[in-house]
Protein backbone atom coordinates (compact mmCIF):
# COMPACT_ATOMS: atom_id res chain seq x y z
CA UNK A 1 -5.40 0.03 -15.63
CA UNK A 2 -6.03 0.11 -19.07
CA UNK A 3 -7.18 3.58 -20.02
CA UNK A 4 -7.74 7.33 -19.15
CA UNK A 5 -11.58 5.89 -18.14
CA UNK A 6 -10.90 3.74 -15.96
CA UNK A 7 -7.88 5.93 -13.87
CA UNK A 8 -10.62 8.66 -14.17
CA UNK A 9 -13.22 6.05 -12.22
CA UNK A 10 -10.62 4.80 -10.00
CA UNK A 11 -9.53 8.39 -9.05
CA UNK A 12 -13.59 8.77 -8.06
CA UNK A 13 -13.49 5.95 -6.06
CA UNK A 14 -10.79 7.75 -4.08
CA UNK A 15 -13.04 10.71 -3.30
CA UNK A 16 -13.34 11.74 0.59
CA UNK A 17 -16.68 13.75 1.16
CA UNK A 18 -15.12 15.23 4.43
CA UNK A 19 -12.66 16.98 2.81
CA UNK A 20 -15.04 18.82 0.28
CA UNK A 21 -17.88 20.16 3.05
CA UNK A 22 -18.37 23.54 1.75
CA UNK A 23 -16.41 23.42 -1.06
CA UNK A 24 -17.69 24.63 -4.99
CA UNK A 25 -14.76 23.97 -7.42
CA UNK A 26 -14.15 21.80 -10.68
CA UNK A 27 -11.32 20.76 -11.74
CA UNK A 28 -10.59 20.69 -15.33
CA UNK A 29 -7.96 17.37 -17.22
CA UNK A 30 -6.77 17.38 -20.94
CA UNK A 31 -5.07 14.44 -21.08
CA UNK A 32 -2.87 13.40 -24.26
CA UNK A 33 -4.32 16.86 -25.46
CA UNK A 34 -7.48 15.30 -27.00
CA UNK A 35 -9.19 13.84 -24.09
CA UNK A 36 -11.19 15.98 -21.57
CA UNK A 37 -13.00 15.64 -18.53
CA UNK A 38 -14.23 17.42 -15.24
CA UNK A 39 -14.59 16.69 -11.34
CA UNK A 40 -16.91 18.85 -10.06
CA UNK A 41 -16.85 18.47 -6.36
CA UNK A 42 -19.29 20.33 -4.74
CA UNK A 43 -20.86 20.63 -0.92
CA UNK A 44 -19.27 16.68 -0.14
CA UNK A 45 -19.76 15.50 -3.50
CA UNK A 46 -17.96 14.67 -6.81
CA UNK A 47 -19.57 14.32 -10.43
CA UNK A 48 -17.33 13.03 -13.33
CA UNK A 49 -18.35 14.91 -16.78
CA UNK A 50 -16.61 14.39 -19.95
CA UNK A 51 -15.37 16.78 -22.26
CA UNK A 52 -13.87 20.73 -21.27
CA UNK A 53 -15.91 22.21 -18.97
CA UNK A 54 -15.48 26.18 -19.38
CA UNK A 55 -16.09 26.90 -15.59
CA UNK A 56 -13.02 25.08 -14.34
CA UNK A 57 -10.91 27.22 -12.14
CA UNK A 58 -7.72 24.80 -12.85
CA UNK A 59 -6.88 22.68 -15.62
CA UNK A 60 -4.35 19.42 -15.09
CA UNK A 61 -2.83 18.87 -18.20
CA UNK A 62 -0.91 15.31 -18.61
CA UNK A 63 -0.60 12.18 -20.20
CA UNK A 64 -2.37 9.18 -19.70
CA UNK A 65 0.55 7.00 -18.19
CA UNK A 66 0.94 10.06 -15.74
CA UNK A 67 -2.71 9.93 -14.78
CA UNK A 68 -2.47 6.37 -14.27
CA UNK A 69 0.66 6.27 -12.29
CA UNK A 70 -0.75 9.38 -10.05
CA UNK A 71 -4.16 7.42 -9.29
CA UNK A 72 -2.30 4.25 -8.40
CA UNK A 73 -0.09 5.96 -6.10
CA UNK A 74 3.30 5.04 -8.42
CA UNK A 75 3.63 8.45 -9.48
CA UNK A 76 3.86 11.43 -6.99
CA UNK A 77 1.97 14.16 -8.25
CA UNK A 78 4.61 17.11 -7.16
CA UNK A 79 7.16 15.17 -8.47
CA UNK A 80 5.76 14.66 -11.69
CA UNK A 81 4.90 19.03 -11.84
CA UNK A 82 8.15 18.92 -10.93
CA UNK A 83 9.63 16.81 -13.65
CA UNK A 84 7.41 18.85 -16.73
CA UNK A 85 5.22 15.41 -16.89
CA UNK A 86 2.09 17.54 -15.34
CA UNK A 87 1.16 21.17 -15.92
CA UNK A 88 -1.28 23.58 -14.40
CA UNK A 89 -3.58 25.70 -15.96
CA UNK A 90 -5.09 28.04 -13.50
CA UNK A 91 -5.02 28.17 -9.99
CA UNK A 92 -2.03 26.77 -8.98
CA UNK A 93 -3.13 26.05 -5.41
CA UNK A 94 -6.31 24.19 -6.27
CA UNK A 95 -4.67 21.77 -7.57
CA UNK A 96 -2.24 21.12 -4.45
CA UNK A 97 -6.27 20.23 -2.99
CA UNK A 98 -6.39 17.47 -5.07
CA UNK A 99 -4.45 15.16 -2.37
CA UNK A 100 -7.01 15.77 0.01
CA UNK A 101 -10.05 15.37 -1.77
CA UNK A 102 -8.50 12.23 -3.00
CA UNK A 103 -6.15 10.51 -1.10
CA UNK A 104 -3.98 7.89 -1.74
């Protein structure tokens, strides 16, 4: 991958419909502090927006090498919490839904 766009499309591509029936959330990135964008995934589906969006209940903050090596599946997201290479603005256990709404 060669940018923060394109492991923010392939990340999309990931997105499983099942696993957001019912669901109303967004989910807020800052990555390399300057660069922002949004997933909102509600009722089954998932629109990309860029820049902050102030309703986000949780905000991933990270650089782009983590981003890319999450999306690809080279980087474990807990382990890169873990390691201080991804932070969490917000609520903490939205962002553990990630996995599901995007699998691997």
């Amino acid at each position: 991958m060669t940018s923060v766009a394109d492991a923010v499309q392939a990340m999309k591509a990931k997105f499983n419909p099942s696993a957001a029936a019912g669901l109303d959330l967004v989910f807020g990135f800052r990555i390399d502090e300057e660069k922002n964008f949004s997933l909102i995934v509600k009722d089954s589906t998932c629109e990309l927006q860029e820049g902050v969006n102030p309703n986000a209940q949780v905000t991933l903050v990270m650089d782009g090498e983590t981003l890319e090596g999450i999306v690809s599946g080279e980087t474990d997201g807990m382990q890169a919490f873990m390691g201080g290479k991804l932070r969490a603005e917000g609520d903490m256990m939205l962002a553990m839904k990630l996995s599901e709404l995007f699998p691997s």
